[in-house]
PDB file of N, CA and C in Angstrom:
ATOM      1  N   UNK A   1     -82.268  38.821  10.842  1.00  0.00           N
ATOM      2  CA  UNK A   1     -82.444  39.682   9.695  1.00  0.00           C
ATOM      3  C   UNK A   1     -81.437  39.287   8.609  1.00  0.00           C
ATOM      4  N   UNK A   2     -82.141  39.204   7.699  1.00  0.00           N
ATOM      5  CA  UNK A   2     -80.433  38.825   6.244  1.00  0.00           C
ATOM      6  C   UNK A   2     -80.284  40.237   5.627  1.00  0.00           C
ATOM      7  N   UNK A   3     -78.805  40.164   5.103  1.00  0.00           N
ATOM      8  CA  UNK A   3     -78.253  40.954   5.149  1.00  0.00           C
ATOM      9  C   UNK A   3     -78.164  40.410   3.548  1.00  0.00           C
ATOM     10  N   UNK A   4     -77.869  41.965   2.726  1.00  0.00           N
ATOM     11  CA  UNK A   4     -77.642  42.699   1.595  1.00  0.00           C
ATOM     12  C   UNK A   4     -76.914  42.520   0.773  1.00  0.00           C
ATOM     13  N   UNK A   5     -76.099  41.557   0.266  1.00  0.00           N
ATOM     14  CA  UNK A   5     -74.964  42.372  -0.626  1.00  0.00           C
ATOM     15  C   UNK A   5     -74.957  43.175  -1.118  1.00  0.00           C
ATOM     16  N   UNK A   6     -73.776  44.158  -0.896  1.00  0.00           N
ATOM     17  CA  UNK A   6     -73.650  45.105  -1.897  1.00  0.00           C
ATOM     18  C   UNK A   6     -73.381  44.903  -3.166  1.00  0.00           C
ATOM     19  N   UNK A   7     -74.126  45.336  -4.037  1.00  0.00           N
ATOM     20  CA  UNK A   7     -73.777  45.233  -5.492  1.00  0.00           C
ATOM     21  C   UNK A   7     -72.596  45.586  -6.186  1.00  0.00           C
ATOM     22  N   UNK A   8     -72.400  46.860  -5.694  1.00  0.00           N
ATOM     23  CA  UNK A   8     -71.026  47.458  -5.913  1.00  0.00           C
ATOM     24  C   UNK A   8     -69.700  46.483  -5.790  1.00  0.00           C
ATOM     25  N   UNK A   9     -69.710  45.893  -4.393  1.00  0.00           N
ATOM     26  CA  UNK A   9     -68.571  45.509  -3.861  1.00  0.00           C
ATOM     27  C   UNK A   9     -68.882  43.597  -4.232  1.00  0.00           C
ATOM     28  N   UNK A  10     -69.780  43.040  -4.946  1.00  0.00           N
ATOM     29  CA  UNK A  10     -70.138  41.928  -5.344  1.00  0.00           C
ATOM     30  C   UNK A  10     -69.207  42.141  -6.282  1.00  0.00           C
ATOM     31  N   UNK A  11     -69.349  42.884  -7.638  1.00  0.00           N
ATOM     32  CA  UNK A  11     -68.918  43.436  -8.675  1.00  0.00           C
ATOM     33  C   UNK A  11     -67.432  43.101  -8.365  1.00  0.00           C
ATOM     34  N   UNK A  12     -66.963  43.557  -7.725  1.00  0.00           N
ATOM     35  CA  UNK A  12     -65.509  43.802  -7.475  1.00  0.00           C
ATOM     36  C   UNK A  12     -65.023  42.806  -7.215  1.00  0.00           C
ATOM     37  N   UNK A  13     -65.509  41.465  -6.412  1.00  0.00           N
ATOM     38  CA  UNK A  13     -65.147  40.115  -6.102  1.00  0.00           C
ATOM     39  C   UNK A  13     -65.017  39.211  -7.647  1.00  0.00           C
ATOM     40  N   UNK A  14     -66.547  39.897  -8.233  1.00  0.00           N
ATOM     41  CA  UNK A  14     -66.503  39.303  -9.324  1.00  0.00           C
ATOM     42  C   UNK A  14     -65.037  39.542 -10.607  1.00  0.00           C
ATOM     43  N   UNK A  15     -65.014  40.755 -10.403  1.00  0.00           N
ATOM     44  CA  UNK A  15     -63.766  41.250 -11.481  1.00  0.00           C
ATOM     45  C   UNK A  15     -62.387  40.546 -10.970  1.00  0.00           C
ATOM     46  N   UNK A  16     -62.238  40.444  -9.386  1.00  0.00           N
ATOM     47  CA  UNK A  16     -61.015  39.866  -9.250  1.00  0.00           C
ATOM     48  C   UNK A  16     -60.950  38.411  -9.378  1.00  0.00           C
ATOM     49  N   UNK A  17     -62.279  37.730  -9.487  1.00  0.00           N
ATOM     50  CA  UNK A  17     -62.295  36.557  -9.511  1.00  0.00           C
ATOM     51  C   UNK A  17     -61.927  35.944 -10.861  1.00  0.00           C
ATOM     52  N   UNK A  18     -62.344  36.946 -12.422  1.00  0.00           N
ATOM     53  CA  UNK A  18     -61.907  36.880 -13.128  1.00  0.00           C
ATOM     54  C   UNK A  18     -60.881  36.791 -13.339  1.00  0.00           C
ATOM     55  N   UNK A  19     -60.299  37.848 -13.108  1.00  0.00           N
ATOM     56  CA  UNK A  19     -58.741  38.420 -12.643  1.00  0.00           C
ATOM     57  C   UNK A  19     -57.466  36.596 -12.281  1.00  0.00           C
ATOM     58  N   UNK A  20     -58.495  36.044 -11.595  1.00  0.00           N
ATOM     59  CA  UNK A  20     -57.744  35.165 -10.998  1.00  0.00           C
ATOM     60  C   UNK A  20     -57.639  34.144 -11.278  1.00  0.00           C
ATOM     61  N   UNK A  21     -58.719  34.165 -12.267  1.00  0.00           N
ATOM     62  CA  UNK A  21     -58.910  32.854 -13.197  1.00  0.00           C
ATOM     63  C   UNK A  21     -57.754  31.821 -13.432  1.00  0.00           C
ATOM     64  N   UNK A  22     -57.766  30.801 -13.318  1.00  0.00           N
ATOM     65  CA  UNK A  22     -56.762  29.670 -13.549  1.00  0.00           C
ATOM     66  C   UNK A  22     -55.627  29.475 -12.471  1.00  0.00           C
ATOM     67  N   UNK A  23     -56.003  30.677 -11.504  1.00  0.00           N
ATOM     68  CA  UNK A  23     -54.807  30.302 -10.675  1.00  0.00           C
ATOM     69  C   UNK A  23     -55.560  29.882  -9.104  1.00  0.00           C
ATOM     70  N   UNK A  24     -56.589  28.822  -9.063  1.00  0.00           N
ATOM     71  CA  UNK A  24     -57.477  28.531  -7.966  1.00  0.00           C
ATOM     72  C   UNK A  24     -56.816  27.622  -6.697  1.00  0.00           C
ATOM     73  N   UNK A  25     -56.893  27.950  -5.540  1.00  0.00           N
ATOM     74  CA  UNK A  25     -56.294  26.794  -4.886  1.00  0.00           C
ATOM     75  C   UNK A  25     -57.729  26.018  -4.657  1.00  0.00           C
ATOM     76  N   UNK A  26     -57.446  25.135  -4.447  1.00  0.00           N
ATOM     77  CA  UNK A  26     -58.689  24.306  -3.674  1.00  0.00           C
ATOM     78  C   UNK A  26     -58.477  23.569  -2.055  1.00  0.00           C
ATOM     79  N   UNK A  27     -59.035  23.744  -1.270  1.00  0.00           N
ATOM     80  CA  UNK A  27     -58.844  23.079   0.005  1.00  0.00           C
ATOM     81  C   UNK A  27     -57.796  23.885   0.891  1.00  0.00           C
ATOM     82  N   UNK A  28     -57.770  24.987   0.471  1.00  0.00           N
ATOM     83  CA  UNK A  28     -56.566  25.794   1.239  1.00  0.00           C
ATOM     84  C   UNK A  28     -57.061  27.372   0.609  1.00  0.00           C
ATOM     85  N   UNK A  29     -57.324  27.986   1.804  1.00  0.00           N
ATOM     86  CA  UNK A  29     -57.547  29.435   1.325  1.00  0.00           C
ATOM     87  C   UNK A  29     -56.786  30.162   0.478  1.00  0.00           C
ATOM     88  N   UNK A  30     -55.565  30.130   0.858  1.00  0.00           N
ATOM     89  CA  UNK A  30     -53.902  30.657   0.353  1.00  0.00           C
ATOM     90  C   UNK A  30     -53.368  29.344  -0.154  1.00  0.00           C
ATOM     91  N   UNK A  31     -52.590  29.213  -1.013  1.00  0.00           N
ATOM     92  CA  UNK A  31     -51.161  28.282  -1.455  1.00  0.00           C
ATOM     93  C   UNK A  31     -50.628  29.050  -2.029  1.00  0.00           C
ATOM     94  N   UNK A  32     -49.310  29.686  -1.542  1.00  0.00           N
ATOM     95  CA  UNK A  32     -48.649  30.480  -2.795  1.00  0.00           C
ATOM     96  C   UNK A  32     -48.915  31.180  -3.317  1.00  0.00           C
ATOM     97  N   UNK A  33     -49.561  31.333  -4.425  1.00  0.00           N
ATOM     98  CA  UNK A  33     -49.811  32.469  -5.502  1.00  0.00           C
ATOM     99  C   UNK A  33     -51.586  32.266  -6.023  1.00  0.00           C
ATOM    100  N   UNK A  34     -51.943  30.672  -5.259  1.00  0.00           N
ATOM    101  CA  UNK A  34     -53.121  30.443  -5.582  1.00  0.00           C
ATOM    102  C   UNK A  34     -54.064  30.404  -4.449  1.00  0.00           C
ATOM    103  N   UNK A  35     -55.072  30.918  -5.027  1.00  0.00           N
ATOM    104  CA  UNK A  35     -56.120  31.669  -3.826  1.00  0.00           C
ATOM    105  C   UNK A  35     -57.678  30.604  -4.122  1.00  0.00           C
ATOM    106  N   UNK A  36     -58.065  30.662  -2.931  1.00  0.00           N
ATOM    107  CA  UNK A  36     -59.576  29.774  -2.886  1.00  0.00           C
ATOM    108  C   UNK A  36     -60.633  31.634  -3.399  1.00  0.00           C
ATOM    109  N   UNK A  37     -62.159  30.951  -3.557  1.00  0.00           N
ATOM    110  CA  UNK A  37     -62.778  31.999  -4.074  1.00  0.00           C
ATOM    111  C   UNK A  37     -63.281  32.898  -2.760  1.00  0.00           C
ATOM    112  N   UNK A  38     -62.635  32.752  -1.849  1.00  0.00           N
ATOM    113  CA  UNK A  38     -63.027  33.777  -0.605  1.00  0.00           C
ATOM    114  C   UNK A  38     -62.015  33.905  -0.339  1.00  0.00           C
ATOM    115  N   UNK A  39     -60.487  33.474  -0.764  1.00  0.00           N
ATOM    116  CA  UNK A  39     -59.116  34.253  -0.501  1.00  0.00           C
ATOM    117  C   UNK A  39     -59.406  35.660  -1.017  1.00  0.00           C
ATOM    118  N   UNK A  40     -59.951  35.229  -2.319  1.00  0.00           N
ATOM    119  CA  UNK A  40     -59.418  36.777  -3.432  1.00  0.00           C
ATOM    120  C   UNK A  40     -61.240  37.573  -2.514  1.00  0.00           C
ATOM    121  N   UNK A  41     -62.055  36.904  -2.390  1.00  0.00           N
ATOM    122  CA  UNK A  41     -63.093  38.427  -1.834  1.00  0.00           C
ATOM    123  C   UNK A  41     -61.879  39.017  -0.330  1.00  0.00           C
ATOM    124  N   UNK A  42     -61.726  37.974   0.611  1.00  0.00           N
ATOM    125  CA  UNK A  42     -60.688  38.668   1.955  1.00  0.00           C
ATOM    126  C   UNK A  42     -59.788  40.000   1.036  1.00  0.00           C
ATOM    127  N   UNK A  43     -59.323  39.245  -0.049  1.00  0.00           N
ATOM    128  CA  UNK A  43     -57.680  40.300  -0.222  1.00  0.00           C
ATOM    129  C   UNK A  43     -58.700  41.229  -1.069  1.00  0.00           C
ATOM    130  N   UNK A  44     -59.718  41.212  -1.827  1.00  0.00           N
ATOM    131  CA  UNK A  44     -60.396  42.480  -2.134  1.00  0.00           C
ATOM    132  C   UNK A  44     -61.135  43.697  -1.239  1.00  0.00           C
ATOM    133  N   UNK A  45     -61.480  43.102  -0.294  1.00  0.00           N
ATOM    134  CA  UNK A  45     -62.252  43.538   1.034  1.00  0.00           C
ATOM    135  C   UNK A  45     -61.009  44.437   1.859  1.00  0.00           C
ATOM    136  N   UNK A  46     -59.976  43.715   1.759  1.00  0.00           N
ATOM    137  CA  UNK A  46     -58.670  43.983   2.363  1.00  0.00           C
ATOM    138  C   UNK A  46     -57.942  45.215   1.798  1.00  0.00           C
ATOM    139  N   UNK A  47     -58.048  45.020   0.179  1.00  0.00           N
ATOM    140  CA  UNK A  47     -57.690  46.351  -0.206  1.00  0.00           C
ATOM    141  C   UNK A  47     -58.387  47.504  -0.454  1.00  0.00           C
ATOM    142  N   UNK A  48     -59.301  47.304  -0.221  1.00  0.00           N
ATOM    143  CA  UNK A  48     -60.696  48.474  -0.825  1.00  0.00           C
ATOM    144  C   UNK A  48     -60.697  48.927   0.905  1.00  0.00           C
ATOM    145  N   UNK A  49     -61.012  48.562   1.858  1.00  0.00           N
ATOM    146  CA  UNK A  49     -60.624  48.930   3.577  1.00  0.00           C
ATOM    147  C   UNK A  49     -59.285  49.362   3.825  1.00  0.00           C
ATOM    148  N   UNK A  50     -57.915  49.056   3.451  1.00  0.00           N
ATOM    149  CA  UNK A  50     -57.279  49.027   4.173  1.00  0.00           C
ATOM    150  C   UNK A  50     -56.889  48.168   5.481  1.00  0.00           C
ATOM    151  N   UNK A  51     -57.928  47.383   5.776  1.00  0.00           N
ATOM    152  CA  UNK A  51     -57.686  46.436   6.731  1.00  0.00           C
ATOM    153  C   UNK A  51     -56.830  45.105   6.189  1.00  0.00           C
ATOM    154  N   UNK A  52     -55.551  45.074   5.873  1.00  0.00           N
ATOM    155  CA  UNK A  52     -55.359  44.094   5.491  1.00  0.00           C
ATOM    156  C   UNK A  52     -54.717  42.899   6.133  1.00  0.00           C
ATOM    157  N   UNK A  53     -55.190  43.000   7.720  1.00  0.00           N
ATOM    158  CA  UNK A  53     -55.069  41.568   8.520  1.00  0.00           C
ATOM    159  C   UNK A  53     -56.527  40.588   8.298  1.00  0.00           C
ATOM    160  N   UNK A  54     -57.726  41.649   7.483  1.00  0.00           N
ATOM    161  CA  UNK A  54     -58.218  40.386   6.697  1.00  0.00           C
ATOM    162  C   UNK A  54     -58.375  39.566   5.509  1.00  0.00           C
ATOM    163  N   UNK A  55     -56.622  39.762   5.656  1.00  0.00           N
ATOM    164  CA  UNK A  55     -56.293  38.661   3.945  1.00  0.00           C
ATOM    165  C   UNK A  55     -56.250  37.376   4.743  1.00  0.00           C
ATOM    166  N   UNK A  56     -56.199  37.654   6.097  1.00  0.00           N
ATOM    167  CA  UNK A  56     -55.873  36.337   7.053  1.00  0.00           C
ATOM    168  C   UNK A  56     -57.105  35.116   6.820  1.00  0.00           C
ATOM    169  N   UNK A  57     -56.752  34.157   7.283  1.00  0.00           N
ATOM    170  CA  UNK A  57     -57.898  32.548   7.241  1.00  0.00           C
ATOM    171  C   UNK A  57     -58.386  32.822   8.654  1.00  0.00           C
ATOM    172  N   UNK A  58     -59.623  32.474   8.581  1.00  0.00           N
ATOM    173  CA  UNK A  58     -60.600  32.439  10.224  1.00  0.00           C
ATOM    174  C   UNK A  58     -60.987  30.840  10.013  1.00  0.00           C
ATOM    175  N   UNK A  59     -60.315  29.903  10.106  1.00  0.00           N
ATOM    176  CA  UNK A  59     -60.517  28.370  10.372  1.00  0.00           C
ATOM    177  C   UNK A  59     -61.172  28.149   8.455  1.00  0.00           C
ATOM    178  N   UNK A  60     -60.102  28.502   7.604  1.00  0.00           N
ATOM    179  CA  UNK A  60     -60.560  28.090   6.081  1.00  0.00           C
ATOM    180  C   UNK A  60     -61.468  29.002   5.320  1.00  0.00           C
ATOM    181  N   UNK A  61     -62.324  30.001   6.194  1.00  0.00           N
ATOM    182  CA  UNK A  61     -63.098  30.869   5.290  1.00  0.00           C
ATOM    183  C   UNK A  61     -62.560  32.479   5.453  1.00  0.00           C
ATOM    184  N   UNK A  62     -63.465  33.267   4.846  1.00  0.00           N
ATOM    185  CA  UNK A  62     -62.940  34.393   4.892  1.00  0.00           C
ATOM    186  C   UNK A  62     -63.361  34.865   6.706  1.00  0.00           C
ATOM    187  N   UNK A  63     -63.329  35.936   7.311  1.00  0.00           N
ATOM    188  CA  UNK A  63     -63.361  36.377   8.469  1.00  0.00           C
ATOM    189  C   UNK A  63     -64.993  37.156   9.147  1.00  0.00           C
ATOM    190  N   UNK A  64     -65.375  37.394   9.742  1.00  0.00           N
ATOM    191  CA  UNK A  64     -66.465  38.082   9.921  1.00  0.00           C
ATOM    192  C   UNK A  64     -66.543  39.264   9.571  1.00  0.00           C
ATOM    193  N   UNK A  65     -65.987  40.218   9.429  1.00  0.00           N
ATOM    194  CA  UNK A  65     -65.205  41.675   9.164  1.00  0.00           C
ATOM    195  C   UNK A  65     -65.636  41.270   7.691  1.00  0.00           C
ATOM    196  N   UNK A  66     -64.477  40.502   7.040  1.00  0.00           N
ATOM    197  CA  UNK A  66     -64.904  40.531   5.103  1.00  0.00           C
ATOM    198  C   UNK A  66     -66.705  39.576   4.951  1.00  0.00           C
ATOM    199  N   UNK A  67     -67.103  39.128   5.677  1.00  0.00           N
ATOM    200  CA  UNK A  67     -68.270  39.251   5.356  1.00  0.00           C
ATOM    201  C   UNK A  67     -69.662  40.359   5.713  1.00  0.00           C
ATOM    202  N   UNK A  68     -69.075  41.016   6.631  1.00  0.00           N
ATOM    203  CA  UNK A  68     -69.791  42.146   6.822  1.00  0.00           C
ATOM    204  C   UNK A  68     -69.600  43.295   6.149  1.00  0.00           C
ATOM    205  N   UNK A  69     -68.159  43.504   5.307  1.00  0.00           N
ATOM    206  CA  UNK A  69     -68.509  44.171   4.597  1.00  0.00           C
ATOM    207  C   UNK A  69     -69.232  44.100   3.074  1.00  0.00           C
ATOM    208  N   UNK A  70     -68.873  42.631   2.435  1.00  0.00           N
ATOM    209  CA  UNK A  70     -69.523  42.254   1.638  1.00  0.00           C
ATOM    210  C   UNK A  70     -71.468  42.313   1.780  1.00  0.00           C
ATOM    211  N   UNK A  71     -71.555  41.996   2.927  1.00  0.00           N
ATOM    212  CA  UNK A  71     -73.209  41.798   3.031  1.00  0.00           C
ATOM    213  C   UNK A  71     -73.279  40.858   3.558  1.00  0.00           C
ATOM    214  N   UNK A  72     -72.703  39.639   3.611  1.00  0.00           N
ATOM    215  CA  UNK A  72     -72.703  38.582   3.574  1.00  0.00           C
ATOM    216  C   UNK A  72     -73.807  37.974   4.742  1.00  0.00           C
ATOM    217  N   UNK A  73     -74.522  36.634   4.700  1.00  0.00           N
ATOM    218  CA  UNK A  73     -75.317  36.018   5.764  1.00  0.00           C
ATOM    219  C   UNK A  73     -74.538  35.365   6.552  1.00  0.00           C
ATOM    220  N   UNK A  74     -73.285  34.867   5.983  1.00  0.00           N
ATOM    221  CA  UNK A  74     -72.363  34.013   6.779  1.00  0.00           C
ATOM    222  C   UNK A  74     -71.051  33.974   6.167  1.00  0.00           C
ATOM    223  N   UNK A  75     -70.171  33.700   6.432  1.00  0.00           N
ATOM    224  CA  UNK A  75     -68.437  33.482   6.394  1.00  0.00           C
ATOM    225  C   UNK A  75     -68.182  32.668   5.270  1.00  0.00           C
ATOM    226  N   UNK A  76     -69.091  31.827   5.051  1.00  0.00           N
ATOM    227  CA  UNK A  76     -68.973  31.148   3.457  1.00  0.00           C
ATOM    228  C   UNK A  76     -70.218  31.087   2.781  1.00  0.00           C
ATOM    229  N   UNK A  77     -70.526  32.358   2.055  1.00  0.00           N
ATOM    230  CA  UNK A  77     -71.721  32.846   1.117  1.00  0.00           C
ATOM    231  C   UNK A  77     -72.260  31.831   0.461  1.00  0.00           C
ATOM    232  N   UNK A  78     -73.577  31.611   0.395  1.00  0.00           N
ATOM    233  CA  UNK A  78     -73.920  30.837  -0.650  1.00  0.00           C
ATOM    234  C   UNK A  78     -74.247  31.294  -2.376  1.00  0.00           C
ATOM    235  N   UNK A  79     -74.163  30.562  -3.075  1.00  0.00           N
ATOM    236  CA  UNK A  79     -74.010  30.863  -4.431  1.00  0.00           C
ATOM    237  C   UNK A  79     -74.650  29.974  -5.706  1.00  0.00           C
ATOM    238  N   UNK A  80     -75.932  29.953  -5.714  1.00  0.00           N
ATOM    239  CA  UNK A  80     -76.454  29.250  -6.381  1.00  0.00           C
ATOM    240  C   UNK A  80     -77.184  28.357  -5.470  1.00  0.00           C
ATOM    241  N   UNK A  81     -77.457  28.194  -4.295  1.00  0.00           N
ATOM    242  CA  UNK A  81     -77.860  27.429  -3.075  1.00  0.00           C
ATOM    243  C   UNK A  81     -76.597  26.671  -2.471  1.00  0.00           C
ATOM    244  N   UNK A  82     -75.375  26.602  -2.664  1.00  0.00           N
ATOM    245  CA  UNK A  82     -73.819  25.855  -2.621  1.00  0.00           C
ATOM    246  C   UNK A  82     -73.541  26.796  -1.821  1.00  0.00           C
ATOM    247  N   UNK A  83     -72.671  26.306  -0.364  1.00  0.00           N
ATOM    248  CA  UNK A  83     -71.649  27.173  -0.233  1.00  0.00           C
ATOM    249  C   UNK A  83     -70.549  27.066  -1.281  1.00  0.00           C
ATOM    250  N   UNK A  84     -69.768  28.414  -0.827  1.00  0.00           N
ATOM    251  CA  UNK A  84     -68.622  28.981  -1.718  1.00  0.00           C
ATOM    252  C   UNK A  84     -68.324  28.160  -2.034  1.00  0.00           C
ATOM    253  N   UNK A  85     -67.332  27.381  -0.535  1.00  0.00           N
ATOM    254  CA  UNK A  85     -66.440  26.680  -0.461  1.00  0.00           C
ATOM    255  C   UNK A  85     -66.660  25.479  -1.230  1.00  0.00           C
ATOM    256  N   UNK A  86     -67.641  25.023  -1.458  1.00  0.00           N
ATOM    257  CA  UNK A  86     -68.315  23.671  -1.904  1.00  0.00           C
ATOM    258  C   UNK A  86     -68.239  23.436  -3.122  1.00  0.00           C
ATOM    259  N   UNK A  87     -68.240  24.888  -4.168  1.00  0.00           N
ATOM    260  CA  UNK A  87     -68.311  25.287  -5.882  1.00  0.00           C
ATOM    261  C   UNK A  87     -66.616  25.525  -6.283  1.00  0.00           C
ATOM    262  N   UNK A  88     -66.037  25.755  -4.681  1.00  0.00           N
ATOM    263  CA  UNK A  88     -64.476  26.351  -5.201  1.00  0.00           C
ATOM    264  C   UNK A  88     -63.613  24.538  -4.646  1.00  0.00           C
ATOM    265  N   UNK A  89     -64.289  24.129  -4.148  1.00  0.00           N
ATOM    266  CA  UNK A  89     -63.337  23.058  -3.661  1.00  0.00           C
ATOM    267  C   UNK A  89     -64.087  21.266  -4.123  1.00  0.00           C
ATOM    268  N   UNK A  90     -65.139  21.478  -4.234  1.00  0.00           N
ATOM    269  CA  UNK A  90     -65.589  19.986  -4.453  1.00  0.00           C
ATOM    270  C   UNK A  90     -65.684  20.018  -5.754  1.00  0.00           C
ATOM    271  N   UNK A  91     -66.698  20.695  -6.375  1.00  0.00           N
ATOM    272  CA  UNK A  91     -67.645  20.932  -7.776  1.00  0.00           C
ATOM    273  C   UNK A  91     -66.337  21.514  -8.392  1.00  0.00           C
ATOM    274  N   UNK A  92     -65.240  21.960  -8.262  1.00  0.00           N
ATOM    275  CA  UNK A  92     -63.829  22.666  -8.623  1.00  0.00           C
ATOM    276  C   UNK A  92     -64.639  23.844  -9.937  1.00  0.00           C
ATOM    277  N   UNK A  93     -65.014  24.558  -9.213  1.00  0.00           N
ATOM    278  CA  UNK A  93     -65.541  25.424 -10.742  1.00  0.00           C
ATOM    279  C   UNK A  93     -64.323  26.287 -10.914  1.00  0.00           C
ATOM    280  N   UNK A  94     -64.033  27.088 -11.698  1.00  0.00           N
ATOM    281  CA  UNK A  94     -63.377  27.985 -12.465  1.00  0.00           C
ATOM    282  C   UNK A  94     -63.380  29.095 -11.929  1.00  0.00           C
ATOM    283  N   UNK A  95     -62.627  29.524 -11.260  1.00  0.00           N
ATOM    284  CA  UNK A  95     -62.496  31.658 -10.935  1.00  0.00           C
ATOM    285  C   UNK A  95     -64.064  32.422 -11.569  1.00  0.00           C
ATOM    286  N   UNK A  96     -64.080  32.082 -13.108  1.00  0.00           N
ATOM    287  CA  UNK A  96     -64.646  32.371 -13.958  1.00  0.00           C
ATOM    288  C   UNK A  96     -66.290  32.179 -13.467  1.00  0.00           C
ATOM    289  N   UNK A  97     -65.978  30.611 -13.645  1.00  0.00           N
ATOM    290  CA  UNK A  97     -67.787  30.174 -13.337  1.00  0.00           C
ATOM    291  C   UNK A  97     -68.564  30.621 -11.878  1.00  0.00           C
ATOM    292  N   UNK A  98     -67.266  30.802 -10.756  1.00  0.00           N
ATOM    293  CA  UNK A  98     -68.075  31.651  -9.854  1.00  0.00           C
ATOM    294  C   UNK A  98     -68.277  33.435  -9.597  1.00  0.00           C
ATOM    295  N   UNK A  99     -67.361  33.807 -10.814  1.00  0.00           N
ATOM    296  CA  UNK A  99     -68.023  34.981 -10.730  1.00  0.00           C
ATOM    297  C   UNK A  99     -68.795  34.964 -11.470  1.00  0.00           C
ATOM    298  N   UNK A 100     -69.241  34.143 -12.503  1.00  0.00           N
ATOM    299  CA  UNK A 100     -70.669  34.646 -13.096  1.00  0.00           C
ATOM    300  C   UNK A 100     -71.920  33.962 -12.232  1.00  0.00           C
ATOM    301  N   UNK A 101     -71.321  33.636 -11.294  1.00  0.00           N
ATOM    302  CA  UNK A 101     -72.658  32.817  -9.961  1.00  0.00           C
ATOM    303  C   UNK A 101     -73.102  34.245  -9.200  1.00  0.00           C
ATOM    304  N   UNK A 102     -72.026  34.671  -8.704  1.00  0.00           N
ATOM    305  CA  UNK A 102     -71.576  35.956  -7.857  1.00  0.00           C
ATOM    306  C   UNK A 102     -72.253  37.520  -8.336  1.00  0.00           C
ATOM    307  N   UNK A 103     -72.285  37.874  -9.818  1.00  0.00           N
ATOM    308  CA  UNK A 103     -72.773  38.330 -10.614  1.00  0.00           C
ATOM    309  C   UNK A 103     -74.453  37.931 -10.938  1.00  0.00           C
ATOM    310  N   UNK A 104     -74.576  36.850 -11.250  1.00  0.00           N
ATOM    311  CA  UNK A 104     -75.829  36.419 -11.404  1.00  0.00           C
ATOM    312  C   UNK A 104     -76.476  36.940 -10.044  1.00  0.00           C
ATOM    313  N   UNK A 105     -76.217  36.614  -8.975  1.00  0.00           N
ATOM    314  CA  UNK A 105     -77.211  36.469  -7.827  1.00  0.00           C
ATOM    315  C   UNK A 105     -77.022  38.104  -6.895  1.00  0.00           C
ATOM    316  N   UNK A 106     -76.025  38.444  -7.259  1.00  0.00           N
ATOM    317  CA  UNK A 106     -75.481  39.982  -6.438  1.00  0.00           C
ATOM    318  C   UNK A 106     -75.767  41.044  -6.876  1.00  0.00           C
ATOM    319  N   UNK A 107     -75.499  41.373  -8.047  1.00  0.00           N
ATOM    320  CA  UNK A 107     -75.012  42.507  -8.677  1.00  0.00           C
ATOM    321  C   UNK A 107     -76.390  42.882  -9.496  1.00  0.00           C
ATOM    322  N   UNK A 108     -77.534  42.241  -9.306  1.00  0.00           N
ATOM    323  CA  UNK A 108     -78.427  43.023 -10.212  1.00  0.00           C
ATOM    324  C   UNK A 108     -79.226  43.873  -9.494  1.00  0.00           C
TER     325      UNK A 108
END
């Protein structure tokens, strides 16, 4: 069965993704102060729950927990037919350009 995103909580990935704009890691969930585009959904998921042992990495993506609450089909969402990881780390898009992917495909 596939599963839903919530619109609501799409929204919210999207705003922090804005939020986070210019400060992207690539190839590393966490570096420092710079976050991959499923760091910042974990630490949004994380603060909107209270669960925040899933700001943690599950082998580079976000955890099963932050994709179940997102909706998610799998641990690294697709976004435009791309995984995440693929638009945040190969294609290097912008905080920016994947929340308007995230937005485009979620939130309507």
């Amino acid at each position: 069965m596939t599963k839903q995103l919530n619109a609501e909580r799409a929204d919210l990935w999207a705003k922090a993704l804005e939020f986070n704009n210019g400060k992207e890691s690539r190839r590393k969930f966490r570096n420092g102060d710079l976050r991959c585009c499923l760091c910042v959904a974990a630490d949004v998921a994380a603060e909107q729950t209270g669960h925040l042992e899933w700001r943690k990495v599950a082998g580079g993506l976000a955890s099963y927990e932050v994709a179940d609450w997102f909706g998610w089909d799998h641990i690294n969402p697709k976004l435009a037919g791309n995984p995440a990881t693929a638009l945040n780390d190969v294609d290097k898009l912008s905080h920016k350009e994947i929340a308007a992917l995230v937005r485009e495909q979620f939130t309507k």
